[in-house]
PDB file of N, CA and C in Angstrom:
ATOM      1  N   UNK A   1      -1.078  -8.605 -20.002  1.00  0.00           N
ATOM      2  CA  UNK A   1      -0.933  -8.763 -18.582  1.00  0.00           C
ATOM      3  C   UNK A   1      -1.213 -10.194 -18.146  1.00  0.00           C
ATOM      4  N   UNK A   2      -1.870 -10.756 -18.956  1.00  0.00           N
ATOM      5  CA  UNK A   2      -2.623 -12.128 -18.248  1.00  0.00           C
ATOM      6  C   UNK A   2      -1.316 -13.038 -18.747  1.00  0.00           C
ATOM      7  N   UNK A   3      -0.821 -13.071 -19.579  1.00  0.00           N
ATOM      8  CA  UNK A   3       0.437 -13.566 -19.731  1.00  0.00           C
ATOM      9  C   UNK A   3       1.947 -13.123 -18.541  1.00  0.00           C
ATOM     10  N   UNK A   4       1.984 -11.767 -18.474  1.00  0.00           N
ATOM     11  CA  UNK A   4       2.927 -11.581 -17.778  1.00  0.00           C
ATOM     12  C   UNK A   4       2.468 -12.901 -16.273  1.00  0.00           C
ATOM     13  N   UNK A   5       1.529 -12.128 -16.003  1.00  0.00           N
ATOM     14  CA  UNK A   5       0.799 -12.670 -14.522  1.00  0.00           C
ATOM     15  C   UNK A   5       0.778 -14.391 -14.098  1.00  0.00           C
ATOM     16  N   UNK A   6       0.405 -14.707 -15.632  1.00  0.00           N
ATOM     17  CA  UNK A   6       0.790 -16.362 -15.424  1.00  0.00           C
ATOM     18  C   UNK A   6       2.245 -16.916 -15.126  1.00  0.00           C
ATOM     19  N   UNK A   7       3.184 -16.013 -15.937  1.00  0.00           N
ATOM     20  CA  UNK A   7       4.568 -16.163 -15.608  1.00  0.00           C
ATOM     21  C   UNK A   7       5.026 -15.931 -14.478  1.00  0.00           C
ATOM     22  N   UNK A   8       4.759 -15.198 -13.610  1.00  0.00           N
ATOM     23  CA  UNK A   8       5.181 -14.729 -12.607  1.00  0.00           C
ATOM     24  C   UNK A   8       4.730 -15.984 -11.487  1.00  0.00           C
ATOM     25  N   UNK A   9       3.245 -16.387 -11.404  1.00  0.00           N
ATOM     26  CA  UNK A   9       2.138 -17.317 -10.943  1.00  0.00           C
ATOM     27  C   UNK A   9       3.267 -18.849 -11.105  1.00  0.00           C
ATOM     28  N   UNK A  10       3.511 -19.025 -12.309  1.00  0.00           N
ATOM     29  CA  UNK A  10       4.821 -20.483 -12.495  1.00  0.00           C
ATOM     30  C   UNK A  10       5.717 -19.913 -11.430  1.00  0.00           C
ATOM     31  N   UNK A  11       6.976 -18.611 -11.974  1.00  0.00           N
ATOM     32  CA  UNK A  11       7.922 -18.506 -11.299  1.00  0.00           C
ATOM     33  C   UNK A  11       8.180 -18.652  -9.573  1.00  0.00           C
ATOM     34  N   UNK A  12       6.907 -18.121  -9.143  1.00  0.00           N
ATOM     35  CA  UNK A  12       6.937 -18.340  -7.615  1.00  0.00           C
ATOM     36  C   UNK A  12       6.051 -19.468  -7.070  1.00  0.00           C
ATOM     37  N   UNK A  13       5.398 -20.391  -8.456  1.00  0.00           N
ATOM     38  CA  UNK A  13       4.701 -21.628  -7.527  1.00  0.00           C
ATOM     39  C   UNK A  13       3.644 -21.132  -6.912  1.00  0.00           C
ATOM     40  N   UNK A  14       2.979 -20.323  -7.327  1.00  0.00           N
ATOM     41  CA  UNK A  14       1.615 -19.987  -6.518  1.00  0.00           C
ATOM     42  C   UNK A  14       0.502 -20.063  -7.428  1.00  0.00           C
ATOM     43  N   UNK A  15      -0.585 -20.314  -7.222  1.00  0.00           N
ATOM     44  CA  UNK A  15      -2.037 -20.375  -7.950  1.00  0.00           C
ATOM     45  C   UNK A  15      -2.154 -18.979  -8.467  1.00  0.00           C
ATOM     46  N   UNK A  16      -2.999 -18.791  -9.550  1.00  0.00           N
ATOM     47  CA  UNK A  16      -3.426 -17.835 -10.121  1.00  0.00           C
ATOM     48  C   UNK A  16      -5.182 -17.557 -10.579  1.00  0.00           C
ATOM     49  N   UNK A  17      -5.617 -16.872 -10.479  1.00  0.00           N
ATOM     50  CA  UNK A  17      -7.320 -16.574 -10.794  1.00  0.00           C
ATOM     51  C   UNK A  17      -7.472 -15.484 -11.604  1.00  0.00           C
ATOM     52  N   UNK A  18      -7.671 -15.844 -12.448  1.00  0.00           N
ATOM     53  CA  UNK A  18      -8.915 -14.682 -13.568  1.00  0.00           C
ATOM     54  C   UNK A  18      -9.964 -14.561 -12.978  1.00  0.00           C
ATOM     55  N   UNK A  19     -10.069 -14.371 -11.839  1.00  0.00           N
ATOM     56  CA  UNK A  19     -11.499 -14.756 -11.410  1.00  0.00           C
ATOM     57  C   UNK A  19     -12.061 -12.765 -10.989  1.00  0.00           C
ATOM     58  N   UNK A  20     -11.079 -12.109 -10.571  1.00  0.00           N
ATOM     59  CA  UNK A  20     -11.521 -10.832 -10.493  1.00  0.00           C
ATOM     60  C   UNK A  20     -11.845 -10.118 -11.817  1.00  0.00           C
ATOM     61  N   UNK A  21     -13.110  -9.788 -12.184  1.00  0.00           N
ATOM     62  CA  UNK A  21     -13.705  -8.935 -13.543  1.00  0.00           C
ATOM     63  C   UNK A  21     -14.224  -7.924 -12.708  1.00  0.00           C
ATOM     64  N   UNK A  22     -14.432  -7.183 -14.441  1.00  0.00           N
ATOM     65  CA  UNK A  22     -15.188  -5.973 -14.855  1.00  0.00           C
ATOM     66  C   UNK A  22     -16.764  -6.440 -14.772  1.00  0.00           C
ATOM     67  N   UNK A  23     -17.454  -5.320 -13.768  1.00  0.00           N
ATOM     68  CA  UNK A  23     -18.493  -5.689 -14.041  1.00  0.00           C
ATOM     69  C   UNK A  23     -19.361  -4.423 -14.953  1.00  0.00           C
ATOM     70  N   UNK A  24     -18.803  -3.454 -15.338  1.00  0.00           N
ATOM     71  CA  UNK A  24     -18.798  -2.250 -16.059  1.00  0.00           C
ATOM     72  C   UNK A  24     -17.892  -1.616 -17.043  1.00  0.00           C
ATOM     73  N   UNK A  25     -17.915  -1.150 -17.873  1.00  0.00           N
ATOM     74  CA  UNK A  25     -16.851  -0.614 -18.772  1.00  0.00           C
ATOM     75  C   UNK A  25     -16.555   0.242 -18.060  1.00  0.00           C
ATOM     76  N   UNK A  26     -14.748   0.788 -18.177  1.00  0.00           N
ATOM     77  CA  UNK A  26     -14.851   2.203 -17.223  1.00  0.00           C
ATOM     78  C   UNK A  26     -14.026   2.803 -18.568  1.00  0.00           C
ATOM     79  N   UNK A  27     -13.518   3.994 -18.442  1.00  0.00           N
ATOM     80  CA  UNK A  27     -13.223   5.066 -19.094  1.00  0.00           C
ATOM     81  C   UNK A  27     -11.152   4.560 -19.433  1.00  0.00           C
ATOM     82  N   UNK A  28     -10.406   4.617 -20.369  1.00  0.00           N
ATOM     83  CA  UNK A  28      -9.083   4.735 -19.362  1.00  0.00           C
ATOM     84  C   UNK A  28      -8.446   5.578 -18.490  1.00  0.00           C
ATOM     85  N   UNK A  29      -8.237   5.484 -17.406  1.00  0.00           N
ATOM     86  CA  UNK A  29      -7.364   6.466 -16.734  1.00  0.00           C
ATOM     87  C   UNK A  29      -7.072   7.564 -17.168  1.00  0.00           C
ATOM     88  N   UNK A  30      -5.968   7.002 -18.244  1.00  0.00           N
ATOM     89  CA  UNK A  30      -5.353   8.308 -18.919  1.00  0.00           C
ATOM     90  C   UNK A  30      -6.357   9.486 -19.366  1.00  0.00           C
ATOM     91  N   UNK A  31      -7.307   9.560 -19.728  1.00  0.00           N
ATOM     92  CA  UNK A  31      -8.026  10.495 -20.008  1.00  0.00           C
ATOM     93  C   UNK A  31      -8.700  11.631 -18.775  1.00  0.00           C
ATOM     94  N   UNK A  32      -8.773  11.389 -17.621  1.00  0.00           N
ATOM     95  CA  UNK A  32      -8.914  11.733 -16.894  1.00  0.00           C
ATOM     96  C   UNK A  32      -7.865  13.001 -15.871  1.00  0.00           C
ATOM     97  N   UNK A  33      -8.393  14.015 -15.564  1.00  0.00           N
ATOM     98  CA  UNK A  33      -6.824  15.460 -14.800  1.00  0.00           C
ATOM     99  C   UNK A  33      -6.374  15.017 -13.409  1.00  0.00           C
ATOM    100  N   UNK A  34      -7.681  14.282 -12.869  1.00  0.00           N
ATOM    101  CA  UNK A  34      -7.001  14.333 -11.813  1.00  0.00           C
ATOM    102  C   UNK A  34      -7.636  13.154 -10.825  1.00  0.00           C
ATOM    103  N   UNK A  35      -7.177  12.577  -9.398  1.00  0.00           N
ATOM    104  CA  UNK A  35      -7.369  11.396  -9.290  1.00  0.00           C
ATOM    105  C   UNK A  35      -8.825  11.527  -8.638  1.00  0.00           C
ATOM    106  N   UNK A  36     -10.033  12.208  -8.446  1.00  0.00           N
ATOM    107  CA  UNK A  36     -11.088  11.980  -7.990  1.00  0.00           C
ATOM    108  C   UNK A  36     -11.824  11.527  -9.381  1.00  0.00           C
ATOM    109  N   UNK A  37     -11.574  12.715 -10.123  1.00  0.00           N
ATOM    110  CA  UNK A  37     -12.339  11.723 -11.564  1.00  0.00           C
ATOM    111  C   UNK A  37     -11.653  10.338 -11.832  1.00  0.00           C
ATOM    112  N   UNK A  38     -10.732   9.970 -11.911  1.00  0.00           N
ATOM    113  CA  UNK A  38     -10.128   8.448 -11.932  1.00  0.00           C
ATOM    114  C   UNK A  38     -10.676   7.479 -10.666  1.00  0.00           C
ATOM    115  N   UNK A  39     -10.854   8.109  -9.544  1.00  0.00           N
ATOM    116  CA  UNK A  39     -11.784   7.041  -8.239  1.00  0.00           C
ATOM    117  C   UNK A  39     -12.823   6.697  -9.255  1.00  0.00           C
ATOM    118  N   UNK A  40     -13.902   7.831  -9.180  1.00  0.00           N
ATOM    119  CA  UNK A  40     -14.997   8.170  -9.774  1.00  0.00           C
ATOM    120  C   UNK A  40     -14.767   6.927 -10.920  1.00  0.00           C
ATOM    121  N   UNK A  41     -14.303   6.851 -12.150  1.00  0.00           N
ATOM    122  CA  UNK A  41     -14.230   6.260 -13.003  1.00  0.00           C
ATOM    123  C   UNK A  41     -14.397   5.196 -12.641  1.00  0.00           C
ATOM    124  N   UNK A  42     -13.808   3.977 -11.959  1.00  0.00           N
ATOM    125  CA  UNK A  42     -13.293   2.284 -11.248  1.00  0.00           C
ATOM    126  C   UNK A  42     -14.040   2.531 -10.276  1.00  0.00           C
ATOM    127  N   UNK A  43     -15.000   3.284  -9.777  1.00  0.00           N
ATOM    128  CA  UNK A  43     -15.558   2.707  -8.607  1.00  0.00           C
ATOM    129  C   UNK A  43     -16.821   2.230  -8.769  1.00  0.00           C
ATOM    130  N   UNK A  44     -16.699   0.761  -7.949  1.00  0.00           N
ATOM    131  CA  UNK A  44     -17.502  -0.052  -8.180  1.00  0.00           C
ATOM    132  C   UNK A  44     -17.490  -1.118  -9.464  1.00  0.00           C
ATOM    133  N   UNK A  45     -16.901  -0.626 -10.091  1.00  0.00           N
ATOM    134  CA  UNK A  45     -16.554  -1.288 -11.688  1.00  0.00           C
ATOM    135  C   UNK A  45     -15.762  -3.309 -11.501  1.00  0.00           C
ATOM    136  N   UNK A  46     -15.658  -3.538 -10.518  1.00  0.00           N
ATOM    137  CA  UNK A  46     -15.170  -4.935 -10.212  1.00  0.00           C
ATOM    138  C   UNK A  46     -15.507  -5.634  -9.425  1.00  0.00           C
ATOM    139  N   UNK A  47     -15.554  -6.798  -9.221  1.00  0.00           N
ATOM    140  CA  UNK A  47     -16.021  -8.094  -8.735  1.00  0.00           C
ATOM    141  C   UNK A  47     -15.246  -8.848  -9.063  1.00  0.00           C
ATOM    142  N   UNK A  48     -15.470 -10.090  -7.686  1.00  0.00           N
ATOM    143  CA  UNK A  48     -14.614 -10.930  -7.629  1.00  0.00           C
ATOM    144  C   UNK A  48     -15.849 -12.343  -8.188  1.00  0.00           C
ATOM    145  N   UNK A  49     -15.525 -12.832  -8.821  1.00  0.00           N
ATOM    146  CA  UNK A  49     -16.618 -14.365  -9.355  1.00  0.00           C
ATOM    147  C   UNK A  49     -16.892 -15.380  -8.013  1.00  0.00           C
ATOM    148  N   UNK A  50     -15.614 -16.038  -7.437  1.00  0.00           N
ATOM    149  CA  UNK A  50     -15.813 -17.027  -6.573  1.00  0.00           C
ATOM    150  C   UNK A  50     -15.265 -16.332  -4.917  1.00  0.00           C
ATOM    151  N   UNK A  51     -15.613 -15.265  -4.038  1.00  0.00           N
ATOM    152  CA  UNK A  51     -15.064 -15.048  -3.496  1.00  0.00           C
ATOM    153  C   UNK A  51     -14.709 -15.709  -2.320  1.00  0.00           C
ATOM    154  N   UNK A  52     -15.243 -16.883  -2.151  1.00  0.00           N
ATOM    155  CA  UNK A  52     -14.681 -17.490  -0.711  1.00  0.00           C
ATOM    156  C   UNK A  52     -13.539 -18.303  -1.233  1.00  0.00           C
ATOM    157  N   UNK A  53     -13.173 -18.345  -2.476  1.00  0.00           N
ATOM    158  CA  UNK A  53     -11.691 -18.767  -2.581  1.00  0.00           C
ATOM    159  C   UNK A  53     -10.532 -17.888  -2.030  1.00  0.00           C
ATOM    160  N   UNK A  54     -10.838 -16.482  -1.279  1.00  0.00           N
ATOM    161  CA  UNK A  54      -9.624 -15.264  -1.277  1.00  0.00           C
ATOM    162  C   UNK A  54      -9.858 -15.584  -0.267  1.00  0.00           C
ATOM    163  N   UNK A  55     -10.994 -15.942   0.705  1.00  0.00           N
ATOM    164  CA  UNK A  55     -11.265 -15.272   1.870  1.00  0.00           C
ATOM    165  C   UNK A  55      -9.878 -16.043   3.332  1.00  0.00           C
ATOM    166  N   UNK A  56      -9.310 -15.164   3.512  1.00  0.00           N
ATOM    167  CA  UNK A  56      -8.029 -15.394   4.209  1.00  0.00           C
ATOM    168  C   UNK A  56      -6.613 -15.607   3.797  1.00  0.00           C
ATOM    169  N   UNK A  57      -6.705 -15.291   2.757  1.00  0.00           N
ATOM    170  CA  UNK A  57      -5.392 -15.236   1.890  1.00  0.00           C
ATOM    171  C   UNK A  57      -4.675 -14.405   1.674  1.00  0.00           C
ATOM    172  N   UNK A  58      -2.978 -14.736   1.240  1.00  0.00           N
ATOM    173  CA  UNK A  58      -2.363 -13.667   1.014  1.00  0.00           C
ATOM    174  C   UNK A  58      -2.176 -13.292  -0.539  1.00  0.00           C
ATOM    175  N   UNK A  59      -2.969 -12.428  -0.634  1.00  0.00           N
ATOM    176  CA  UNK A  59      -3.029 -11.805  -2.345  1.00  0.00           C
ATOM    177  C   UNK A  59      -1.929 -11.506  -3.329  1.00  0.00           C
ATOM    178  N   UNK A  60      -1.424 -11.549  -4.460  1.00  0.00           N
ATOM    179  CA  UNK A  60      -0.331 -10.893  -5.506  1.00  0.00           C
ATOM    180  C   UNK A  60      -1.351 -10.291  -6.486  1.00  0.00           C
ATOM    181  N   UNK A  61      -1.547  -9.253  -6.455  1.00  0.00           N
ATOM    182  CA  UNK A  61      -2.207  -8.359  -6.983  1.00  0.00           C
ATOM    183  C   UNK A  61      -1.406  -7.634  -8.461  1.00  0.00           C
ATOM    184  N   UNK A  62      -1.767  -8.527  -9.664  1.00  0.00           N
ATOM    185  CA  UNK A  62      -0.900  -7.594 -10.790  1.00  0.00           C
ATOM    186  C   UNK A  62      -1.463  -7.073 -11.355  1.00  0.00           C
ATOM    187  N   UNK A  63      -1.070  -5.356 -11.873  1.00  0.00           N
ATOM    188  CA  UNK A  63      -1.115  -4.899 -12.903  1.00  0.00           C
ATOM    189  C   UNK A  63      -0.423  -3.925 -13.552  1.00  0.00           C
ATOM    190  N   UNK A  64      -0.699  -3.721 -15.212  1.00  0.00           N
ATOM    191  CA  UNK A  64       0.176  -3.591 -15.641  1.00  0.00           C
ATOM    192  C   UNK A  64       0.327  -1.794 -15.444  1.00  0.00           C
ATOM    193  N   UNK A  65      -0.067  -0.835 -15.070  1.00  0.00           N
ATOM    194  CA  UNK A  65       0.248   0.704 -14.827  1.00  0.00           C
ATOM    195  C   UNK A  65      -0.382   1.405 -13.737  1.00  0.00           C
ATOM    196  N   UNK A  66       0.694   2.115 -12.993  1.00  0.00           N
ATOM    197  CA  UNK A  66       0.064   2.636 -11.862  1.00  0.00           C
ATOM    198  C   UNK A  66       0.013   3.910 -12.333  1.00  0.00           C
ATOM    199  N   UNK A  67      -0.380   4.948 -11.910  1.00  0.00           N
ATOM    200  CA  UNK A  67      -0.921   6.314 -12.175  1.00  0.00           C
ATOM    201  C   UNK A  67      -1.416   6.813 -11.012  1.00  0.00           C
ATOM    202  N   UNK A  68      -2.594   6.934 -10.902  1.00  0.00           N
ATOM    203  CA  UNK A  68      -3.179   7.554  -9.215  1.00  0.00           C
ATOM    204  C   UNK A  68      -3.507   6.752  -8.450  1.00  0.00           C
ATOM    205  N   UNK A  69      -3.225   5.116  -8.626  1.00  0.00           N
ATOM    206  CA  UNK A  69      -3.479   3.900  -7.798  1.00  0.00           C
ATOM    207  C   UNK A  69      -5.324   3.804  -7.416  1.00  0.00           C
ATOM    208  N   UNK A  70      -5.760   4.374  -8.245  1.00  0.00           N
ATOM    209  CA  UNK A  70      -7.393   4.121  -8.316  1.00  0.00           C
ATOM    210  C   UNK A  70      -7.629   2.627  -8.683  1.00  0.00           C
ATOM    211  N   UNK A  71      -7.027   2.708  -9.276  1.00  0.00           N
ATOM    212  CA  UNK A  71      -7.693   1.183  -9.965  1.00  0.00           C
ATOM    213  C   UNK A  71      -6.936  -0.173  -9.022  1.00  0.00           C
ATOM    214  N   UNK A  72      -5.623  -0.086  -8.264  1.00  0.00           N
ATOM    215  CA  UNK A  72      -5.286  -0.604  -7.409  1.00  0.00           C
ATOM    216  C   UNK A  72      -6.196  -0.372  -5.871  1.00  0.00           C
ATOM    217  N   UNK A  73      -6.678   0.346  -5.987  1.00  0.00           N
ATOM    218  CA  UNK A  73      -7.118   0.417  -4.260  1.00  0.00           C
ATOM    219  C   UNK A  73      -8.368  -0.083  -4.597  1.00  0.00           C
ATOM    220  N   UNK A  74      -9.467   0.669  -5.861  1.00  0.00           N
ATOM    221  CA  UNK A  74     -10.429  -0.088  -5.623  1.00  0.00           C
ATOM    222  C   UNK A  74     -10.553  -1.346  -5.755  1.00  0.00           C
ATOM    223  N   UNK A  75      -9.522  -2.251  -6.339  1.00  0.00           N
ATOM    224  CA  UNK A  75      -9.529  -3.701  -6.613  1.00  0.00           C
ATOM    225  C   UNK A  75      -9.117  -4.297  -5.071  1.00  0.00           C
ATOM    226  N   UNK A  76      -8.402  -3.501  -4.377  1.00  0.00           N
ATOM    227  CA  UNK A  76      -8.098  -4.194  -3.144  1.00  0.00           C
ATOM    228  C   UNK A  76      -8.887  -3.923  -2.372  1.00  0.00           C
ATOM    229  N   UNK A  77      -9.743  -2.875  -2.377  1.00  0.00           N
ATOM    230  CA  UNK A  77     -10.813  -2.262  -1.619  1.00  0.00           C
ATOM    231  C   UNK A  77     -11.815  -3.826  -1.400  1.00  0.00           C
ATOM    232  N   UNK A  78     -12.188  -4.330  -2.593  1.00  0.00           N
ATOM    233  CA  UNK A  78     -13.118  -5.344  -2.621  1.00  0.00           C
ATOM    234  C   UNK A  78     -12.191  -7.094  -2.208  1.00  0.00           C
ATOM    235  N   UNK A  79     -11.177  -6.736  -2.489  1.00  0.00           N
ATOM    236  CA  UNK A  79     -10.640  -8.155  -1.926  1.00  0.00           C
ATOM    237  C   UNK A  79     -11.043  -7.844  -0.448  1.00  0.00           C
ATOM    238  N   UNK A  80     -10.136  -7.010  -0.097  1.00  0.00           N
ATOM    239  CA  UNK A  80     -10.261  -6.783   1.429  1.00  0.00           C
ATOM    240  C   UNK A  80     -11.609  -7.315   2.325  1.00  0.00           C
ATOM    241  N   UNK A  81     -12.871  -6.270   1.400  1.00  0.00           N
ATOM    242  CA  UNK A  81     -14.105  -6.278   1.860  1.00  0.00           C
ATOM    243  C   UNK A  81     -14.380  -8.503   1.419  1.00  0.00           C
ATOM    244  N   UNK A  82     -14.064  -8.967   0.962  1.00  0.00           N
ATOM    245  CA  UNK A  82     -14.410 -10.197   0.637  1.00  0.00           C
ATOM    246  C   UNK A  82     -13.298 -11.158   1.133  1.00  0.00           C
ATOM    247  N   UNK A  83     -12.579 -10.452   2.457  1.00  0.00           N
ATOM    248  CA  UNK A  83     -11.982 -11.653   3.798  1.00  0.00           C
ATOM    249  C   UNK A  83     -10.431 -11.314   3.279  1.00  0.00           C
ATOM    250  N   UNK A  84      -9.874 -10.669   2.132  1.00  0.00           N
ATOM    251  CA  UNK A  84      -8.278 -11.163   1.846  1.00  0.00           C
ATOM    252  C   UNK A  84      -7.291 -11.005   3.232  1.00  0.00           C
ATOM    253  N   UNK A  85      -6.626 -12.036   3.240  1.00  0.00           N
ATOM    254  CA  UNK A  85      -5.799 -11.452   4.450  1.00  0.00           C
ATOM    255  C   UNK A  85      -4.599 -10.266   4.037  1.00  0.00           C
ATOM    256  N   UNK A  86      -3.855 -10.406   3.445  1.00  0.00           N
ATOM    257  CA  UNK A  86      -2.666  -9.545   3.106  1.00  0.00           C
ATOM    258  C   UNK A  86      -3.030  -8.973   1.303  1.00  0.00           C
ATOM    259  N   UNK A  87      -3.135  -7.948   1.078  1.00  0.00           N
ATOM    260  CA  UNK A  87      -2.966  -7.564  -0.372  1.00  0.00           C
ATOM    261  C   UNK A  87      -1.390  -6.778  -0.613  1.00  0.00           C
ATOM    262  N   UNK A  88      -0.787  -7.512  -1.825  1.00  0.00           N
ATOM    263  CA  UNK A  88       0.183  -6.824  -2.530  1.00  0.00           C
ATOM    264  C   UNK A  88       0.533  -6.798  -3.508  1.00  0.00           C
ATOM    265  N   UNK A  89       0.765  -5.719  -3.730  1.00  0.00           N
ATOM    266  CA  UNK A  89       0.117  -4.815  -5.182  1.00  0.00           C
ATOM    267  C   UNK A  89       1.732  -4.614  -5.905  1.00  0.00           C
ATOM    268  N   UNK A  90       1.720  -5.522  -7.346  1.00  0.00           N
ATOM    269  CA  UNK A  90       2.686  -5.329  -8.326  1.00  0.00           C
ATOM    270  C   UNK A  90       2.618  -4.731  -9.917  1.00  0.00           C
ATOM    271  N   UNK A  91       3.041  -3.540  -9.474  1.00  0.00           N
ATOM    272  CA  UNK A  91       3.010  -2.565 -10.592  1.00  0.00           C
ATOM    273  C   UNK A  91       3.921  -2.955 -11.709  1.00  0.00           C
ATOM    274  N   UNK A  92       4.068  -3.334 -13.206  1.00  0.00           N
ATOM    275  CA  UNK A  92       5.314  -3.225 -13.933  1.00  0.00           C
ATOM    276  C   UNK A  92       5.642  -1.607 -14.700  1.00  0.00           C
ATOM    277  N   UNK A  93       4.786  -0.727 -14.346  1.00  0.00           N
ATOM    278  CA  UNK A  93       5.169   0.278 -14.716  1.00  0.00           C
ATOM    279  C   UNK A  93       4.286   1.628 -13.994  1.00  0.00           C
ATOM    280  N   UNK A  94       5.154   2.785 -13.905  1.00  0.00           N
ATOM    281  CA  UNK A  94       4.519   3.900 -13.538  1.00  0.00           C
ATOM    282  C   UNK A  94       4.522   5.230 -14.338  1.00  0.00           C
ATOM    283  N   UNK A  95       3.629   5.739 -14.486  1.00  0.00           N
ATOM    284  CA  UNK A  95       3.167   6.538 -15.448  1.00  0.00           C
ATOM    285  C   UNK A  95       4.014   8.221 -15.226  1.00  0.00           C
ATOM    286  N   UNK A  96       4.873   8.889 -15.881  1.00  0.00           N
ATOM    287  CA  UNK A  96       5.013  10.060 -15.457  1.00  0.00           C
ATOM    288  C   UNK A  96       4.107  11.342 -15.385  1.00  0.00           C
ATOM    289  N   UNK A  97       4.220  12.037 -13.987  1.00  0.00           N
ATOM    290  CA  UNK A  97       3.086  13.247 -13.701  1.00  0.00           C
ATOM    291  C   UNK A  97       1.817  12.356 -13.043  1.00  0.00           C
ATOM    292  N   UNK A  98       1.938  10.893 -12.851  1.00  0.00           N
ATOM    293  CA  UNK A  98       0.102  10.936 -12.316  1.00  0.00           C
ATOM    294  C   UNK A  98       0.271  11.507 -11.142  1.00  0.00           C
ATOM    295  N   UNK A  99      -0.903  11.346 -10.790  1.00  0.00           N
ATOM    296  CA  UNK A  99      -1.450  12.114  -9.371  1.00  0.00           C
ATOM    297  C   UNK A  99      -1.475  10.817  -8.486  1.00  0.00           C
ATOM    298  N   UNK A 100      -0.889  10.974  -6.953  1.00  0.00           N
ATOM    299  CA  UNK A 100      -0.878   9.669  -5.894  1.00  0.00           C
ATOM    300  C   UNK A 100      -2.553  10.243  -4.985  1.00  0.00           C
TER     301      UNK A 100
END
């Protein structure tokens, strides 16, 4: 992903940050029936390192599988909470049967 993400980061001329981590191991998704155990799993599990670099910005949010969008909301959950102005969220793939 960190490759796709840099490519994309050249293609449209915009800055890029590794700067959002794990601050916990979480479980993968996939193992999980249904999407409260998958909240449950990612919540709280991320941080942003430098956050007054987001604060008023418009976000490109990548990753690489959507499923029950847990792991997308809580990552935007915390941009949000740390000033982002606009978050948008780029999936390269979606999982068949997850739960929305």
């Amino acid at each position: 992903m960190k490759n796709f993400a840099e490519k994309i980061s050249y293609a449209l001329k915009v800055p890029i940050s590794h700067k959002l981590v794990k601050q916990h191991e979480t479980q993968p998704q996939k193992v999980f029936q249904n999407g409260y155990l998958k909240r449950e799993n990612v919540s709280g599990a991320f941080n942003y390192t430098k956050p007054d670099e987001i604060y008023n910005k418009n976000i490109l949010l990548v990753d690489d599988i959507f499923d029950s969008g847990a792991t997308i909301k809580e990552t935007g959950k915390l941009l949000t909470n740390f000033g982002a102005k606009l978050i948008v969220p780029l999936v390269i793939a979606r999982t068949v049967g997850g739960d929305i």
